[in-house]
PDB file of N, CA and C in Angstrom:
ATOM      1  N   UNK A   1       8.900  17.789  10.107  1.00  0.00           N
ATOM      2  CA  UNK A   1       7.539  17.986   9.640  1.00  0.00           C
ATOM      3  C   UNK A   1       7.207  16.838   8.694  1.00  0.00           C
ATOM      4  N   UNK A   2       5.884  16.602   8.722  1.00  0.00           N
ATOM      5  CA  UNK A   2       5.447  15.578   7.823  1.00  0.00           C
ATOM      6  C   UNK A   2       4.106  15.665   7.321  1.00  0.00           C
ATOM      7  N   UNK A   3       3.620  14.683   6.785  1.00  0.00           N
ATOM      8  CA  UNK A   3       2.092  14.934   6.470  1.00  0.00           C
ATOM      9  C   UNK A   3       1.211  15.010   7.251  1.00  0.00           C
ATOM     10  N   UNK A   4       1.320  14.738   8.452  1.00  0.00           N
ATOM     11  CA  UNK A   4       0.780  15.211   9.773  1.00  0.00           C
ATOM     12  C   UNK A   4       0.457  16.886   9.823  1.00  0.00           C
ATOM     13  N   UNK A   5       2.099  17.097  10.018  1.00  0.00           N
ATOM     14  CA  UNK A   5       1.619  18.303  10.319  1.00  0.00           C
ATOM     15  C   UNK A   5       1.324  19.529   9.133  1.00  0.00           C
ATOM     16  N   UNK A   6       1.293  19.078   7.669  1.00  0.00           N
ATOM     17  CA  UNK A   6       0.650  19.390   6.602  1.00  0.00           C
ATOM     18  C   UNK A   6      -1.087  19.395   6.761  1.00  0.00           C
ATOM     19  N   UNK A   7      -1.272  18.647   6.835  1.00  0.00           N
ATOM     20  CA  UNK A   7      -2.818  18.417   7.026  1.00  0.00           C
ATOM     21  C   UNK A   7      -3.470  19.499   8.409  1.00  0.00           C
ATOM     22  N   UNK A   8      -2.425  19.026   9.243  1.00  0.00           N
ATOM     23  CA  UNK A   8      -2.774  20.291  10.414  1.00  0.00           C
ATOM     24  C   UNK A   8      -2.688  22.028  10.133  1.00  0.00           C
ATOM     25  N   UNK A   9      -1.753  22.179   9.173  1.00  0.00           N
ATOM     26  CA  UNK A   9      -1.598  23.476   8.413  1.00  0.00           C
ATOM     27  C   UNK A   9      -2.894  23.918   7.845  1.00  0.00           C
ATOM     28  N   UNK A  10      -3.023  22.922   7.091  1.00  0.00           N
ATOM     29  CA  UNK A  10      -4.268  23.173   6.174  1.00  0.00           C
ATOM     30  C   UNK A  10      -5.676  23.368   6.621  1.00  0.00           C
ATOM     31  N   UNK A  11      -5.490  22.505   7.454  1.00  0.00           N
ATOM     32  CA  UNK A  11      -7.276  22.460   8.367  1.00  0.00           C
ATOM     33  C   UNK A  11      -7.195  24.189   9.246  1.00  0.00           C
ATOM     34  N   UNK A  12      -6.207  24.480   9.968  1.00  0.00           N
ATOM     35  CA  UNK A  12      -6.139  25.637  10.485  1.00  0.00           C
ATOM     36  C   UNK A  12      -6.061  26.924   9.696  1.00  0.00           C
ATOM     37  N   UNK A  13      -5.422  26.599   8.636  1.00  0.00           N
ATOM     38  CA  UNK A  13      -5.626  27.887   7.273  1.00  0.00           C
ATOM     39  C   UNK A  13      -7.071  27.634   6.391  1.00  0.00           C
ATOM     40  N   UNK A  14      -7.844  26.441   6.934  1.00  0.00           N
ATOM     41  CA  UNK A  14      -8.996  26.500   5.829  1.00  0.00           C
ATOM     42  C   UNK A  14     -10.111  27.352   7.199  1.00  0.00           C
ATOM     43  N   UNK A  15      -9.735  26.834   8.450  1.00  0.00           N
ATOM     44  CA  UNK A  15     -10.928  27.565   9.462  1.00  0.00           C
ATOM     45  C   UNK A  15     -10.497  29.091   9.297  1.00  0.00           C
ATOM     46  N   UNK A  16      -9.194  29.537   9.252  1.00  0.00           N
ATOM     47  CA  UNK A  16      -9.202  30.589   9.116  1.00  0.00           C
ATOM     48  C   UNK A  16      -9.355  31.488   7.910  1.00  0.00           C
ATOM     49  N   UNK A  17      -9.494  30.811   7.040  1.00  0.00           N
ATOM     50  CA  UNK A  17     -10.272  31.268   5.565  1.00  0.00           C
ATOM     51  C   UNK A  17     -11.278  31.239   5.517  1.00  0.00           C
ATOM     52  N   UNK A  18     -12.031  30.538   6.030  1.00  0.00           N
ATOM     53  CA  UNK A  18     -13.358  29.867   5.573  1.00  0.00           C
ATOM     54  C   UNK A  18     -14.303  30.216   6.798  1.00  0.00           C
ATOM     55  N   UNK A  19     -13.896  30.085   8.078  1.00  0.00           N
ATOM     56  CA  UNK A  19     -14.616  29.984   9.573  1.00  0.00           C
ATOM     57  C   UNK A  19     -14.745  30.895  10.147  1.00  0.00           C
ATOM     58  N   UNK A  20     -13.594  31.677  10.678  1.00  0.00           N
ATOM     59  CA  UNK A  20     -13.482  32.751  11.237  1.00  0.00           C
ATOM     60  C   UNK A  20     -14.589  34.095  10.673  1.00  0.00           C
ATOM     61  N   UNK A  21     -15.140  35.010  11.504  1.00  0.00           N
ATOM     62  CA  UNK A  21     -15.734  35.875  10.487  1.00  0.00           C
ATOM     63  C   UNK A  21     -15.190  37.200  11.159  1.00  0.00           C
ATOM     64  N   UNK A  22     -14.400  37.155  12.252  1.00  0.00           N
ATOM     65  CA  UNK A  22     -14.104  38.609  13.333  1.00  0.00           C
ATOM     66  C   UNK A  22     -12.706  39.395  11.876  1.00  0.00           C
ATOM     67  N   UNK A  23     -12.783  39.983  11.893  1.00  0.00           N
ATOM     68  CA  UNK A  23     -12.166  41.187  11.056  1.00  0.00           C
ATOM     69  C   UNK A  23     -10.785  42.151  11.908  1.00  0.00           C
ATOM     70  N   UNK A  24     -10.179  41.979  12.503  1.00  0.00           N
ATOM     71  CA  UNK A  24      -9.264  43.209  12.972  1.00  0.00           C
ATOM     72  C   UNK A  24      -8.516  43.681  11.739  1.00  0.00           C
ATOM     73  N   UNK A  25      -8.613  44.902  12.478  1.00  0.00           N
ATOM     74  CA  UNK A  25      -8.382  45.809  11.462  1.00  0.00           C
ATOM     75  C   UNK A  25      -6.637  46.066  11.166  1.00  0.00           C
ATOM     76  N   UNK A  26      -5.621  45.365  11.905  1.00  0.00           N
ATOM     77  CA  UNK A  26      -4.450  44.752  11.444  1.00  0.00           C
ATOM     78  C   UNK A  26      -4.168  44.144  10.747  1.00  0.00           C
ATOM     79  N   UNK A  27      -4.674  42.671  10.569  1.00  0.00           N
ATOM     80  CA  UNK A  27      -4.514  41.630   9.996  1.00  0.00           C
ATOM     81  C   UNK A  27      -5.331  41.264   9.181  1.00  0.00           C
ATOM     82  N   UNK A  28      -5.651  40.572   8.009  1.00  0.00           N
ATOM     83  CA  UNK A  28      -6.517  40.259   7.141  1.00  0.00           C
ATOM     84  C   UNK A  28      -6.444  38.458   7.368  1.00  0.00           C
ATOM     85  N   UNK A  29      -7.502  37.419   7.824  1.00  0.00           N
ATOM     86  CA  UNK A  29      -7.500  36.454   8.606  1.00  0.00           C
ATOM     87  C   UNK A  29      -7.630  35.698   7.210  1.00  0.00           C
ATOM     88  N   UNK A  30      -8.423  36.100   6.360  1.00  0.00           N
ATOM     89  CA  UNK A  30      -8.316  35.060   4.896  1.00  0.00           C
ATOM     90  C   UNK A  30      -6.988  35.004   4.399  1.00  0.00           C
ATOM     91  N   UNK A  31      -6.175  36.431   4.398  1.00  0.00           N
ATOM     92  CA  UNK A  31      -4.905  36.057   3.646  1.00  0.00           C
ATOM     93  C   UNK A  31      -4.088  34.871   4.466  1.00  0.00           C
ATOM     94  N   UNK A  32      -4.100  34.894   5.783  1.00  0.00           N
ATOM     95  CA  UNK A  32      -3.164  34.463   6.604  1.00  0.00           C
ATOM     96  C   UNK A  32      -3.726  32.601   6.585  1.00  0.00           C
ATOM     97  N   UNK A  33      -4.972  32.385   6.294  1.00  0.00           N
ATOM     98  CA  UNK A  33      -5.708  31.122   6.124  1.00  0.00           C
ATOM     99  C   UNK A  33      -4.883  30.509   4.596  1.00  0.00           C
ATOM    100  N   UNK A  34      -5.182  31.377   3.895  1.00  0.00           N
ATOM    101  CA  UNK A  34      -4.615  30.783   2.560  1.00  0.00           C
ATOM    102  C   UNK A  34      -3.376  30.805   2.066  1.00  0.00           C
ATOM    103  N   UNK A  35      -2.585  31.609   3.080  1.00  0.00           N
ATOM    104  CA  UNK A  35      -1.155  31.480   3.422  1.00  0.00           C
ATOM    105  C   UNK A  35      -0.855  29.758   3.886  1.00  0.00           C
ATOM    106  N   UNK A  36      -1.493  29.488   5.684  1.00  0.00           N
ATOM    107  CA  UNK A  36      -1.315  28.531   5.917  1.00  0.00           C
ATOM    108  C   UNK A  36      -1.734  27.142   5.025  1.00  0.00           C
ATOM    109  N   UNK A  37      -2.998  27.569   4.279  1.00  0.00           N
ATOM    110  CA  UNK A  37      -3.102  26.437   3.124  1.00  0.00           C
ATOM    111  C   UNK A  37      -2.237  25.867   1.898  1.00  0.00           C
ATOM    112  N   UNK A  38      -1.589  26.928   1.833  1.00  0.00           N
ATOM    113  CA  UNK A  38      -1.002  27.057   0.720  1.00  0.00           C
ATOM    114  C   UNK A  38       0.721  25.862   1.212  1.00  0.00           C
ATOM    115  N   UNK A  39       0.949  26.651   2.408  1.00  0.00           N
ATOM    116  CA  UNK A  39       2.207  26.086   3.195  1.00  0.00           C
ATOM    117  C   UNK A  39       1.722  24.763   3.596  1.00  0.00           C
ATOM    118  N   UNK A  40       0.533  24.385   4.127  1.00  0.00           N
ATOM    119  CA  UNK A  40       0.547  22.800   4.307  1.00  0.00           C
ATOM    120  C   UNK A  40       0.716  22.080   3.090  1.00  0.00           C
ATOM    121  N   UNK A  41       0.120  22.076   1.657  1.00  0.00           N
ATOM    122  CA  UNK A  41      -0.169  21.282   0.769  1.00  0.00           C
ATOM    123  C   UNK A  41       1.325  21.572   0.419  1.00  0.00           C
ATOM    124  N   UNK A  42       2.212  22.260   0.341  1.00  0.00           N
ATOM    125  CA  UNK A  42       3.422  22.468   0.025  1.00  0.00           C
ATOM    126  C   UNK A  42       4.286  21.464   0.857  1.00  0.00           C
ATOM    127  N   UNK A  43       4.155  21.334   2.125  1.00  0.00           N
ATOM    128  CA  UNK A  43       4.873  20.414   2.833  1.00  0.00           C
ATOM    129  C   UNK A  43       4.228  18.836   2.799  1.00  0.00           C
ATOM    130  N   UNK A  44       2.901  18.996   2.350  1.00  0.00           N
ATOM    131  CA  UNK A  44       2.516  17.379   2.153  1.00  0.00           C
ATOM    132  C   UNK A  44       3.118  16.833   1.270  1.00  0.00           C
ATOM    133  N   UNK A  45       3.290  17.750  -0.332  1.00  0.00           N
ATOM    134  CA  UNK A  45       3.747  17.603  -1.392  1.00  0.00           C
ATOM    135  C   UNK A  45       4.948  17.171  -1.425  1.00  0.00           C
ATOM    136  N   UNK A  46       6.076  18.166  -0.685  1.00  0.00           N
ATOM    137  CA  UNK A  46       7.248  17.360  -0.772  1.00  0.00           C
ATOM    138  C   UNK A  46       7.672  16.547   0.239  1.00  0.00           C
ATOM    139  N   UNK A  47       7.005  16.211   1.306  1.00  0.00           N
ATOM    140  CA  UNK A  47       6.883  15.065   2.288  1.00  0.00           C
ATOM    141  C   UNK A  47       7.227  13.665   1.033  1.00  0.00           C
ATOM    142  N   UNK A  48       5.400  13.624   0.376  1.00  0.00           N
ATOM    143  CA  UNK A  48       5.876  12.690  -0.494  1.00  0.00           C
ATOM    144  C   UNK A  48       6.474  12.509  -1.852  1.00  0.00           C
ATOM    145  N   UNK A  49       7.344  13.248  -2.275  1.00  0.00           N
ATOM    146  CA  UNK A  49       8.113  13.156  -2.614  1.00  0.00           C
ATOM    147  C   UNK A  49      10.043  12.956  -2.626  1.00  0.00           C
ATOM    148  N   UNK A  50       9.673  13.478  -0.940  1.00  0.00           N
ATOM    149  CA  UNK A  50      10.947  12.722  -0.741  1.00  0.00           C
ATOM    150  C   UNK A  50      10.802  11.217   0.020  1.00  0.00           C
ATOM    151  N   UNK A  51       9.939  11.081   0.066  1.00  0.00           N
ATOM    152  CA  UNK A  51       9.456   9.531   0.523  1.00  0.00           C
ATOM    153  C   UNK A  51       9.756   8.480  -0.803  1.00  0.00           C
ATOM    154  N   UNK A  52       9.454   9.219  -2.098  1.00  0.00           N
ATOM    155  CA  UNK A  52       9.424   8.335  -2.994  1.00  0.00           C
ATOM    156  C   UNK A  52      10.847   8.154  -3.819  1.00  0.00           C
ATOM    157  N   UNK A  53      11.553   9.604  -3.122  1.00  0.00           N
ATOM    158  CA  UNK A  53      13.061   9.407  -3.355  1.00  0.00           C
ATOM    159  C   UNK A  53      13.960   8.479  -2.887  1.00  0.00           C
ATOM    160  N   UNK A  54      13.450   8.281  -1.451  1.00  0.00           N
ATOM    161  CA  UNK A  54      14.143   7.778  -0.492  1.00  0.00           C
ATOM    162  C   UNK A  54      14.102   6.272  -1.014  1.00  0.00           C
ATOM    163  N   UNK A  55      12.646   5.772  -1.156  1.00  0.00           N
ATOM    164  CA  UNK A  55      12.145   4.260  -1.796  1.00  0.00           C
ATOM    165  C   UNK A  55      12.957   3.653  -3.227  1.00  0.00           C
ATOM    166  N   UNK A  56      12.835   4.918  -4.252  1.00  0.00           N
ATOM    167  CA  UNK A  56      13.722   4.079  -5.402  1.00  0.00           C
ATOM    168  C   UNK A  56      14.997   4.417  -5.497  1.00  0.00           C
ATOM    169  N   UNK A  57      15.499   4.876  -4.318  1.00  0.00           N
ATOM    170  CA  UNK A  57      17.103   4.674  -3.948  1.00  0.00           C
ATOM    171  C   UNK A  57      17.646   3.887  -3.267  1.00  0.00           C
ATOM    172  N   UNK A  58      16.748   3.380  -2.499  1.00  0.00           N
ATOM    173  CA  UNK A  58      17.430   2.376  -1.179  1.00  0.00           C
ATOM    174  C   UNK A  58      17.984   1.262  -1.469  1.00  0.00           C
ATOM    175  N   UNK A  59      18.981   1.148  -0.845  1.00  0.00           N
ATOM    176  CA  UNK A  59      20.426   0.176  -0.956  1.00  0.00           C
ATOM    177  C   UNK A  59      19.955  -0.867  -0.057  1.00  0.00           C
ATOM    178  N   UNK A  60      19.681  -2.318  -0.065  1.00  0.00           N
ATOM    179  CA  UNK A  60      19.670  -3.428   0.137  1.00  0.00           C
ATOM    180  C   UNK A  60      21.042  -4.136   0.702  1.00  0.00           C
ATOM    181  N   UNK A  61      20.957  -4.693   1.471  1.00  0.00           N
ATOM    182  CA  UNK A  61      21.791  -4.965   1.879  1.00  0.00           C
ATOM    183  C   UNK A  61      22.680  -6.150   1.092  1.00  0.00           C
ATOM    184  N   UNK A  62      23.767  -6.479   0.973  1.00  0.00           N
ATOM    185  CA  UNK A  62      24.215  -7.981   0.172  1.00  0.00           C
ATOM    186  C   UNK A  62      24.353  -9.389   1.288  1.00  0.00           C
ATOM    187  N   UNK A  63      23.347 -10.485   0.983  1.00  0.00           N
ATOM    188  CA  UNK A  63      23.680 -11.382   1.997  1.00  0.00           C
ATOM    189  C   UNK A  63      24.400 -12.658   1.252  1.00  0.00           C
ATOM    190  N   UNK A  64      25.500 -12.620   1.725  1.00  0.00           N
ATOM    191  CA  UNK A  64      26.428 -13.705   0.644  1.00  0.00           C
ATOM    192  C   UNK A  64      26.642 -15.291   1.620  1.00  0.00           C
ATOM    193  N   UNK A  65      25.716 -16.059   0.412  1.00  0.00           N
ATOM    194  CA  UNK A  65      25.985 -17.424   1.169  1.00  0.00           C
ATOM    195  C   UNK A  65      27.406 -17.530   1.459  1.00  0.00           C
ATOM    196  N   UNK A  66      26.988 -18.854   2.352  1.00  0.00           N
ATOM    197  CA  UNK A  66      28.209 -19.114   3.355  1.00  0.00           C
ATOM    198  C   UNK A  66      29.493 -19.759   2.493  1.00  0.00           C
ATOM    199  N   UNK A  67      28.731 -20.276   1.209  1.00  0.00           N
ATOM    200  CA  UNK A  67      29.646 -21.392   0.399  1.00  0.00           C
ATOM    201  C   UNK A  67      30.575 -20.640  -0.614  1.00  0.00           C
ATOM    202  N   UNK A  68      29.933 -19.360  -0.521  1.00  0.00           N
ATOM    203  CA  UNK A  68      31.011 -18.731  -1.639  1.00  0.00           C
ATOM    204  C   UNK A  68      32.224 -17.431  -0.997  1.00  0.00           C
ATOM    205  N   UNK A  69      31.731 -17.658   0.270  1.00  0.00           N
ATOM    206  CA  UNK A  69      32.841 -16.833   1.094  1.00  0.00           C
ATOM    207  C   UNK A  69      34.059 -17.404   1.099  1.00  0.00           C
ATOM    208  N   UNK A  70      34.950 -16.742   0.957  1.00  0.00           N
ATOM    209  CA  UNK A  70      36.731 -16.815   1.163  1.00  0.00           C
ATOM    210  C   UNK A  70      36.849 -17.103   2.191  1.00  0.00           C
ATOM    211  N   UNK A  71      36.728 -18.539   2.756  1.00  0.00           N
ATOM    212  CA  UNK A  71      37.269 -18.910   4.031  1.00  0.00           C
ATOM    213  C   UNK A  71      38.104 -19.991   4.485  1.00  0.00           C
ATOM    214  N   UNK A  72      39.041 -20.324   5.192  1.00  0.00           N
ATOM    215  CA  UNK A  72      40.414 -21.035   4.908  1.00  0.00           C
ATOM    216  C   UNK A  72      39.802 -22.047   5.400  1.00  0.00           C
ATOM    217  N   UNK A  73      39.829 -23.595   5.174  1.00  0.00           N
ATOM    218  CA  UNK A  73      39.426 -24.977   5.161  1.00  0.00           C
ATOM    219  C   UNK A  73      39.411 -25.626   4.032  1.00  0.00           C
ATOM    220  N   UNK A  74      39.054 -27.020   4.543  1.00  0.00           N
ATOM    221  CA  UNK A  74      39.417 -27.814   3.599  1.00  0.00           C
ATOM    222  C   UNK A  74      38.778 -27.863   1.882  1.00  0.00           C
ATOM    223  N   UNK A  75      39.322 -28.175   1.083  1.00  0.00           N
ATOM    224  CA  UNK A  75      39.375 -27.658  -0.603  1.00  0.00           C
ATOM    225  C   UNK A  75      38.857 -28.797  -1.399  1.00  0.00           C
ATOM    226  N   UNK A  76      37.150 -28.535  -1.736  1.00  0.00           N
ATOM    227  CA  UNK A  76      36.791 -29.454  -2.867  1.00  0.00           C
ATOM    228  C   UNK A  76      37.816 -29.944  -3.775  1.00  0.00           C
ATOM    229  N   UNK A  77      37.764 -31.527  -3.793  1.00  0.00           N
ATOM    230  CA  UNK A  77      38.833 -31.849  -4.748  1.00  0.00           C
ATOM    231  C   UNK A  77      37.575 -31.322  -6.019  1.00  0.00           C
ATOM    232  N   UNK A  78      38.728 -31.716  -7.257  1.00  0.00           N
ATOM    233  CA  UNK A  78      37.920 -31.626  -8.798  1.00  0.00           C
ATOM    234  C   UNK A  78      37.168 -33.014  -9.079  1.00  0.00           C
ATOM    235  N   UNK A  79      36.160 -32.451  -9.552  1.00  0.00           N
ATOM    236  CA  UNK A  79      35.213 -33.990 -10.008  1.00  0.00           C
ATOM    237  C   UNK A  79      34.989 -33.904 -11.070  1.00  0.00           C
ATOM    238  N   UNK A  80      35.993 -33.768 -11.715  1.00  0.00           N
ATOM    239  CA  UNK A  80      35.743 -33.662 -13.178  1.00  0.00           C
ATOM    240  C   UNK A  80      35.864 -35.026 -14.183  1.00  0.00           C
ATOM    241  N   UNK A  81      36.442 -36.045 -13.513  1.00  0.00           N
ATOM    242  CA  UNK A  81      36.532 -37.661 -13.788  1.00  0.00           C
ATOM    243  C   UNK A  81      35.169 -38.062 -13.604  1.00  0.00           C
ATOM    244  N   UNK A  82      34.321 -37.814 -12.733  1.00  0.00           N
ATOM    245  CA  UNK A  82      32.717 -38.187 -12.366  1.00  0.00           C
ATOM    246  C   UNK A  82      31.850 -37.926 -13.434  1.00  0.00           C
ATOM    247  N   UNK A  83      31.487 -39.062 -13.532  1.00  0.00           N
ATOM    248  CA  UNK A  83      30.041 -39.241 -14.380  1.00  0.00           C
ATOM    249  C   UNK A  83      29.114 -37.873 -13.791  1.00  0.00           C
ATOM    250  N   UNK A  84      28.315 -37.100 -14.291  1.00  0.00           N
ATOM    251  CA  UNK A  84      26.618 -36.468 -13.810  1.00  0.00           C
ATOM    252  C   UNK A  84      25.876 -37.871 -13.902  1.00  0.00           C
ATOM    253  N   UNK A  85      25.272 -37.561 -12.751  1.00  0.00           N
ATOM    254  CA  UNK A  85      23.949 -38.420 -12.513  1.00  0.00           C
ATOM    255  C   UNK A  85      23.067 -37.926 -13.249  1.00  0.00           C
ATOM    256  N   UNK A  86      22.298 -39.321 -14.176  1.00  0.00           N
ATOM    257  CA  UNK A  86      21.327 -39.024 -14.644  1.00  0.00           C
ATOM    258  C   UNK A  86      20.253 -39.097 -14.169  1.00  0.00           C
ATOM    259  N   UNK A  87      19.349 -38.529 -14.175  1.00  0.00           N
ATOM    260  CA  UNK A  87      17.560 -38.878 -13.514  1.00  0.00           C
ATOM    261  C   UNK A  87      17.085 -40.543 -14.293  1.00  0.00           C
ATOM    262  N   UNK A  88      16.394 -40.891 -13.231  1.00  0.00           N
ATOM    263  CA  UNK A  88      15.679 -42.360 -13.755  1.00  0.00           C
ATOM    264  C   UNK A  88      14.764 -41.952 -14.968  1.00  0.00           C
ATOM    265  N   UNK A  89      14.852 -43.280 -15.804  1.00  0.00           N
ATOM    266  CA  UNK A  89      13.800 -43.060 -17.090  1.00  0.00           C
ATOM    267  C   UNK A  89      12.709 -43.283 -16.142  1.00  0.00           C
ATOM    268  N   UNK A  90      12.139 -42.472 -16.494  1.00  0.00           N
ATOM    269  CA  UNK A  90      10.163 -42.791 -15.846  1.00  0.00           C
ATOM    270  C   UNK A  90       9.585 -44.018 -16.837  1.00  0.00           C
ATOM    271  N   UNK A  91       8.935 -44.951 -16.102  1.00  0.00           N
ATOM    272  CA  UNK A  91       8.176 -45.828 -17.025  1.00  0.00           C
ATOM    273  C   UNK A  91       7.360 -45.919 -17.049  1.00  0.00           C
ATOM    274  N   UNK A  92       6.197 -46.951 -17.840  1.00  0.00           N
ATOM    275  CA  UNK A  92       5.045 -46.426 -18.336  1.00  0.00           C
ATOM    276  C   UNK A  92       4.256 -47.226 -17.552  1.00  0.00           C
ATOM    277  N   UNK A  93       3.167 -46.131 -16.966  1.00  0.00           N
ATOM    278  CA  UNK A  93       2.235 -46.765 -16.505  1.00  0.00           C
ATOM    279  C   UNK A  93       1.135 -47.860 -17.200  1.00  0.00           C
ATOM    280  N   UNK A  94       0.887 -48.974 -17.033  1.00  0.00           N
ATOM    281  CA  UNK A  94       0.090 -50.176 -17.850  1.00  0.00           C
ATOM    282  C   UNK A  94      -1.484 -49.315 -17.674  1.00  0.00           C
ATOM    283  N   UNK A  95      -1.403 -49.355 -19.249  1.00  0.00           N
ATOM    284  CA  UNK A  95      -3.301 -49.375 -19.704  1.00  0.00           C
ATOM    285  C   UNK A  95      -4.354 -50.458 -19.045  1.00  0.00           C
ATOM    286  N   UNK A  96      -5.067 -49.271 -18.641  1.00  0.00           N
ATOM    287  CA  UNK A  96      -6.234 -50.114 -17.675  1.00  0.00           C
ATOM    288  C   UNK A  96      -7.442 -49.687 -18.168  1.00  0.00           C
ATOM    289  N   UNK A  97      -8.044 -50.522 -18.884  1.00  0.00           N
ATOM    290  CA  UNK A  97      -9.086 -50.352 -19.458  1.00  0.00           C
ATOM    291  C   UNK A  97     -10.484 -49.612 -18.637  1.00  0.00           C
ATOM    292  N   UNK A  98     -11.050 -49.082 -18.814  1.00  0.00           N
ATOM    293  CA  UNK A  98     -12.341 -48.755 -18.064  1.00  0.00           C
ATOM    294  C   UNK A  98     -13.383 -49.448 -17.242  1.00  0.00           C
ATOM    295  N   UNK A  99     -13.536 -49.723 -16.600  1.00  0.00           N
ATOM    296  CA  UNK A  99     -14.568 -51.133 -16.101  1.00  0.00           C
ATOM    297  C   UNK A  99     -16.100 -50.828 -17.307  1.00  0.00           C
ATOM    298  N   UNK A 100     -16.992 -51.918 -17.073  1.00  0.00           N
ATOM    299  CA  UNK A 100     -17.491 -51.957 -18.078  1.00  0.00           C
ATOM    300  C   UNK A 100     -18.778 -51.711 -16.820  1.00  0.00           C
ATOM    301  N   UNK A 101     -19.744 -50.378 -17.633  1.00  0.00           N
ATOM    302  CA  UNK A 101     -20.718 -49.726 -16.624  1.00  0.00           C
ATOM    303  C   UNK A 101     -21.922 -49.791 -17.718  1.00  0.00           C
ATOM    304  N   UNK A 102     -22.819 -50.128 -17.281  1.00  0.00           N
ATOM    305  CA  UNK A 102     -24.232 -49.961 -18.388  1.00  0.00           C
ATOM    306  C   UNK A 102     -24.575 -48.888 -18.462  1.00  0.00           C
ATOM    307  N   UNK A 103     -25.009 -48.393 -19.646  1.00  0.00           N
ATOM    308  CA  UNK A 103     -25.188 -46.997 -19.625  1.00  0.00           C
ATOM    309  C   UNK A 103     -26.741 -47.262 -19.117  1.00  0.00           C
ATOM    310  N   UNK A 104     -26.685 -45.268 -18.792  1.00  0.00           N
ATOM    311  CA  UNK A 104     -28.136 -44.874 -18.063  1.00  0.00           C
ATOM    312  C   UNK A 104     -29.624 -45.066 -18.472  1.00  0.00           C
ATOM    313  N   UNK A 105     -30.532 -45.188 -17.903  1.00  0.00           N
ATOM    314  CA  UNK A 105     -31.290 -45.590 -18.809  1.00  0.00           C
ATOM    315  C   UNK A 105     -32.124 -44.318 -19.034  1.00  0.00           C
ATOM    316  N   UNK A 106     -31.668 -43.445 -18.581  1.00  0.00           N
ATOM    317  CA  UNK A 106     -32.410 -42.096 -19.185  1.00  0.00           C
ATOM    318  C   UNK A 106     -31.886 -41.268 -20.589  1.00  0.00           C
ATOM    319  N   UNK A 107     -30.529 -42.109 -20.465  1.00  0.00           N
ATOM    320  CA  UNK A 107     -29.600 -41.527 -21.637  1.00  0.00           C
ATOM    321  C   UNK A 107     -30.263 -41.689 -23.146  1.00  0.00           C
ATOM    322  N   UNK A 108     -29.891 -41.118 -23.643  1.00  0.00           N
ATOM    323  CA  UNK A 108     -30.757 -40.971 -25.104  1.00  0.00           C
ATOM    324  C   UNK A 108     -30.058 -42.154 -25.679  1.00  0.00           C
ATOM    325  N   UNK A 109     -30.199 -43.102 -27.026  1.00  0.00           N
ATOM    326  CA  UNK A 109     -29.573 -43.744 -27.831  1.00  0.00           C
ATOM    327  C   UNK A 109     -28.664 -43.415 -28.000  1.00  0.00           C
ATOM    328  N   UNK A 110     -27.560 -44.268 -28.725  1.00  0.00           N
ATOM    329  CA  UNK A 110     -26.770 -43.672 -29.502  1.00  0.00           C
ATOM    330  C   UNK A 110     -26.203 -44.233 -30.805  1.00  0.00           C
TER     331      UNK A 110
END
């Protein structure tokens, strides 16, 4: 069962609460409507809630690169004699003056 068939509970316990108007004199058709209402919103309810159980429990799988697996071949020597490479100094880009533009002639003084 799911929220499917919650919602289907409910719609059939609300016609029969709400829709129906025939009376036999066995059965009482409102109780049995608000019975089924009562039982759908109950199964929608914990529908999602075990949905939301299921979500902040779930186990992920572990995907372990290839480089740190235990596998028999050949063995990084130590580079511990090796310089780190340093990054290049960045240098400075040369100041370039602005070209020289006349100002507008709508422009106010200044």
């Amino acid at each position: 069962m799911g929220i499917g068939s919650g919602i289907f509970l409910m719609a059939v316990g609300a016609i029969l609460a709400y829709g129906v108007t025939v009376e036999p004199d066995w059965l009482d058709l409102d109780v049995v409507g608000w019975v089924l209402i009562l039982a759908g919103a109950t199964i929608v309810a914990l529908t999602i809630w075990f949905w939301r159980q299921r979500r902040r429990h779930s186990v992920r799988p572990v995907v372990e690169d290839a480089w740190f697996v235990d596998r028999p071949g050949p063995v990084r020597p130590d580079r511990s004699d090796v310089e780190p490479r340093t990054p290049p100094i960045p240098t400075e880009t040369p100041h370039v003056p602005p070209p020289n533009v006349p100002p507008r002639r709508d422009a106010p003084p200044r």
